[in-house]
C-alpha atoms as a PDB file:
ATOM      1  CA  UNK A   1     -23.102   1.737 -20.186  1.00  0.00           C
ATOM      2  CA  UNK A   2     -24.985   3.529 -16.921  1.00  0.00           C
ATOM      3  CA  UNK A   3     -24.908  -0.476 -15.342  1.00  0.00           C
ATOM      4  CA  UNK A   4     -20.920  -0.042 -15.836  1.00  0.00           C
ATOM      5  CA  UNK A   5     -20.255   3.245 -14.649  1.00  0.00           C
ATOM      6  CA  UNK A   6     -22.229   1.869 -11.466  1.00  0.00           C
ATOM      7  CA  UNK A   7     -20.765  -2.026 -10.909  1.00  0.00           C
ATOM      8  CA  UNK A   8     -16.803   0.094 -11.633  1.00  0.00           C
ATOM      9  CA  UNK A   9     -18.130   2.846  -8.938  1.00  0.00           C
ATOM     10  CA  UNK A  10     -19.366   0.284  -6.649  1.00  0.00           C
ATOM     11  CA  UNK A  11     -15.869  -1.907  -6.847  1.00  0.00           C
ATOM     12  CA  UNK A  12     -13.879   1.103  -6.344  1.00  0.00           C
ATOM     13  CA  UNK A  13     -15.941   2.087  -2.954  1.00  0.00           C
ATOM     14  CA  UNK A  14     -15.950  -1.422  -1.737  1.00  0.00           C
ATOM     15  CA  UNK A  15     -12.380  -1.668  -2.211  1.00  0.00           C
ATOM     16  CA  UNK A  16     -11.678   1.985  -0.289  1.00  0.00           C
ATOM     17  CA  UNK A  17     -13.753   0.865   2.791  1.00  0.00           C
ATOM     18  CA  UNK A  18     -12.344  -2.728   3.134  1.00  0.00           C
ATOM     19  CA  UNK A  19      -8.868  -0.730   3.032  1.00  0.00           C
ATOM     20  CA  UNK A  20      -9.845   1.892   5.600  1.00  0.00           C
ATOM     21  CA  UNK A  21     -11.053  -0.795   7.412  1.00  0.00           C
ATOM     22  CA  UNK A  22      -7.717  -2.902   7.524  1.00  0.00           C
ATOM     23  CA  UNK A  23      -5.654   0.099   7.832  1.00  0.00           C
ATOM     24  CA  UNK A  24      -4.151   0.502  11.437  1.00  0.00           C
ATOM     25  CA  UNK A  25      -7.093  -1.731  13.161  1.00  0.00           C
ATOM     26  CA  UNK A  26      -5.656  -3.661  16.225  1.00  0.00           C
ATOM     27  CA  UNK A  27      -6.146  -7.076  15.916  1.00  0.00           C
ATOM     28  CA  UNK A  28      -5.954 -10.005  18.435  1.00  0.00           C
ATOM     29  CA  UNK A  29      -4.412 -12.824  17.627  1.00  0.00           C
ATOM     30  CA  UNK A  30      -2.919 -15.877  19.772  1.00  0.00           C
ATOM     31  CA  UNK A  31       1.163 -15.879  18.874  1.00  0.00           C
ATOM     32  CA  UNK A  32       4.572 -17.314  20.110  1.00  0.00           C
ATOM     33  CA  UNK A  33       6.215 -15.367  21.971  1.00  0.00           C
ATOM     34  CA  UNK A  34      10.303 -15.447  23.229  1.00  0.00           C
ATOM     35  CA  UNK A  35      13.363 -13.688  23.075  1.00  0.00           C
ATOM     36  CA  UNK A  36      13.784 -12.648  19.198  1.00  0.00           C
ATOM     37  CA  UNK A  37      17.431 -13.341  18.941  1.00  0.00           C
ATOM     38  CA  UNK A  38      17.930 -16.559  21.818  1.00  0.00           C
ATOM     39  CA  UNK A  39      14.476 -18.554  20.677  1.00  0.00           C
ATOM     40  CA  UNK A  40      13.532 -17.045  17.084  1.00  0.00           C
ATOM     41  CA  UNK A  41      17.190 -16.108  15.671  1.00  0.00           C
ATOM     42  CA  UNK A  42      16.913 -12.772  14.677  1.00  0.00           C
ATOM     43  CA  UNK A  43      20.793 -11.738  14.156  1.00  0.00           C
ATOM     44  CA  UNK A  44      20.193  -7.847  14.570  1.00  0.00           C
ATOM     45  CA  UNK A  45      20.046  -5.976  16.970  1.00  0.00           C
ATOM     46  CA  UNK A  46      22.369  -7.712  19.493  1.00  0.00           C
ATOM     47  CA  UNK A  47      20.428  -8.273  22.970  1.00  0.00           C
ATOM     48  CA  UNK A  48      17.755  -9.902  23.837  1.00  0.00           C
ATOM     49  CA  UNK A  49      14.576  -8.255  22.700  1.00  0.00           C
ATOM     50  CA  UNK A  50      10.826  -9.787  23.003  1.00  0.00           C
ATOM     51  CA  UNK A  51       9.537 -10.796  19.880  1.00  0.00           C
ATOM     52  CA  UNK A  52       6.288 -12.661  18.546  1.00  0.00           C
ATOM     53  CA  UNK A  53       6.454 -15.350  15.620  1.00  0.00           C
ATOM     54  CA  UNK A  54       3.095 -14.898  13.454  1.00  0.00           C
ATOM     55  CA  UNK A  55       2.441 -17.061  10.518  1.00  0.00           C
ATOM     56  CA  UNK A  56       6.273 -18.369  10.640  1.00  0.00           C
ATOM     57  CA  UNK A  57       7.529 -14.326  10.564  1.00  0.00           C
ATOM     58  CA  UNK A  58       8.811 -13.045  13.104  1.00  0.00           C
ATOM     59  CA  UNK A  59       8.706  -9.270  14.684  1.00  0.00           C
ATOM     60  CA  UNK A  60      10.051  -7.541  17.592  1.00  0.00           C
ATOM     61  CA  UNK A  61       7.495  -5.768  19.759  1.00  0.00           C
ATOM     62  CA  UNK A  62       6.968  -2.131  20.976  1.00  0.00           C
ATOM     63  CA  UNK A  63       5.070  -1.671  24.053  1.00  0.00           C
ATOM     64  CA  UNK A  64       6.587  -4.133  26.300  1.00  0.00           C
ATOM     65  CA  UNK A  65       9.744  -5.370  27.423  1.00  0.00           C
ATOM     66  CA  UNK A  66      11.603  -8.980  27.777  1.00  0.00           C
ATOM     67  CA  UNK A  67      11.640  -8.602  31.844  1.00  0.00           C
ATOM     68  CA  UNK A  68       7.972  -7.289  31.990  1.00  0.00           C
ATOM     69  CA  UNK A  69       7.034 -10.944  32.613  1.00  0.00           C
ATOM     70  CA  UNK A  70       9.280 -12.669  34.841  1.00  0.00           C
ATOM     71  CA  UNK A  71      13.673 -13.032  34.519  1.00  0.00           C
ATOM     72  CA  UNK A  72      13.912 -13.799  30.520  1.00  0.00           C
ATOM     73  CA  UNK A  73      16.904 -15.881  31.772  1.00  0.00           C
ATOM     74  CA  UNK A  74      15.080 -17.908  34.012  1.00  0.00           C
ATOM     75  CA  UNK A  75      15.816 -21.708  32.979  1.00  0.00           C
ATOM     76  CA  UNK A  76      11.575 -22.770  33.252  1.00  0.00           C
ATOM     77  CA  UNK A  77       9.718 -20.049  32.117  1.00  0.00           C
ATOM     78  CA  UNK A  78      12.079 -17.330  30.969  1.00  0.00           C
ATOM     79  CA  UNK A  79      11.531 -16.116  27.256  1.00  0.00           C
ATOM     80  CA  UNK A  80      15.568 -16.290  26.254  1.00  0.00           C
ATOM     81  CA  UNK A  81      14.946 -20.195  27.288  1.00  0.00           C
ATOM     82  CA  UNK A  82      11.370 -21.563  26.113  1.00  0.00           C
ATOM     83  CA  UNK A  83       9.037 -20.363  23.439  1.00  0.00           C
ATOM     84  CA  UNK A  84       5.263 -19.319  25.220  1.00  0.00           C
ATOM     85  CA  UNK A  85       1.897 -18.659  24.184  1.00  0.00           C
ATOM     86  CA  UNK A  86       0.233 -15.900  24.479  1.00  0.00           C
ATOM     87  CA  UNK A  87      -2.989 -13.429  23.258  1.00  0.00           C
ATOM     88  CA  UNK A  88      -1.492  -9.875  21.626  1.00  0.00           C
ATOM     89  CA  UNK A  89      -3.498  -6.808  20.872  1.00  0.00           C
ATOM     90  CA  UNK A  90      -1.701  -3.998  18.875  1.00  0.00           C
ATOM     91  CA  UNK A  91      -0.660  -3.288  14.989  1.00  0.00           C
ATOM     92  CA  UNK A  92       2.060  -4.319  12.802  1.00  0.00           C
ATOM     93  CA  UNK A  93       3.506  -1.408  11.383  1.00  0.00           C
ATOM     94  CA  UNK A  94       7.056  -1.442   9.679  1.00  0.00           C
ATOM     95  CA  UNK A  95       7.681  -4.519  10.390  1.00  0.00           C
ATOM     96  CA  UNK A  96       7.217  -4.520  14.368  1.00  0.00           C
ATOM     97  CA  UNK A  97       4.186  -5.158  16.309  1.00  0.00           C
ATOM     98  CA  UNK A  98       2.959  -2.161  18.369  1.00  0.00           C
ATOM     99  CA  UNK A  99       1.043  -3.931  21.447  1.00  0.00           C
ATOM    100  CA  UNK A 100      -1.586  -2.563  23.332  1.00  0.00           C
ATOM    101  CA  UNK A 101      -1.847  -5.603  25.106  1.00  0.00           C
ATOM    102  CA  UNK A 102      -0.287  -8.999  25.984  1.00  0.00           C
ATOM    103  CA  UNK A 103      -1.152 -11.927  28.205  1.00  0.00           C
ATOM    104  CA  UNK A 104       0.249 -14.891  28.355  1.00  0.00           C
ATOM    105  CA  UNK A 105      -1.903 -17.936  27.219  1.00  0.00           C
ATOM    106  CA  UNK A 106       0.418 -20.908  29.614  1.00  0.00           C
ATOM    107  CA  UNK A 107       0.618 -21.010  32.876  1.00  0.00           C
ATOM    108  CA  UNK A 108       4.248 -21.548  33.511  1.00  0.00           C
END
């Protein structure tokens, strides 16, 4: 009885620090990266809006804009015209991505 007070005490601990853990964390991860409504086809809003595609979902990012890197319009390497790579630090939370941190993995 004692060994299964201890293994259900144990599981409920491990399980509160992996979620602590997980909770609000930036992460890095390599993702596409475009115009959300030209390149991915997000309907709403109207306007072109950077966006990163993740695991084929696809969320519009806070903490940077479409023009930060260069026209979006441009025909070779704007991001309403061609999908890049690039390396994003932040947090998804309600269904954005908060970035701390983007750089762009081509050299266009």
């Amino acid at each position: 009885m004692i060994r299964k007070t201890l293994m259900k005490k144990a599981v409920i601990v491990s399980f509160l620090i992996i979620a602590s853990c997980s909770n609000g964390k930036e992460i890095t991860q390599v993702a596409e990266i475009s115009c959300g409504q030209c390149q991915f086809e997000i309907k709403e809003p109207m306007g072109c809006d950077l966006a990163i595609r993740v695991d084929n979902r696809t969320y519009f990012i806070d903490g940077a804009n479409i023009d930060d890197f260069g026209d979006a319009h441009d025909k070779n390497t704007g991001f309403c015209n061609i999908v890049r790579k690039s390396t994003v630090v932040g947090v998804f939370k309600d269904e954005r991505f908060k970035a701390s941190s983007i750089k762009l993995i081509d050299k266009k």
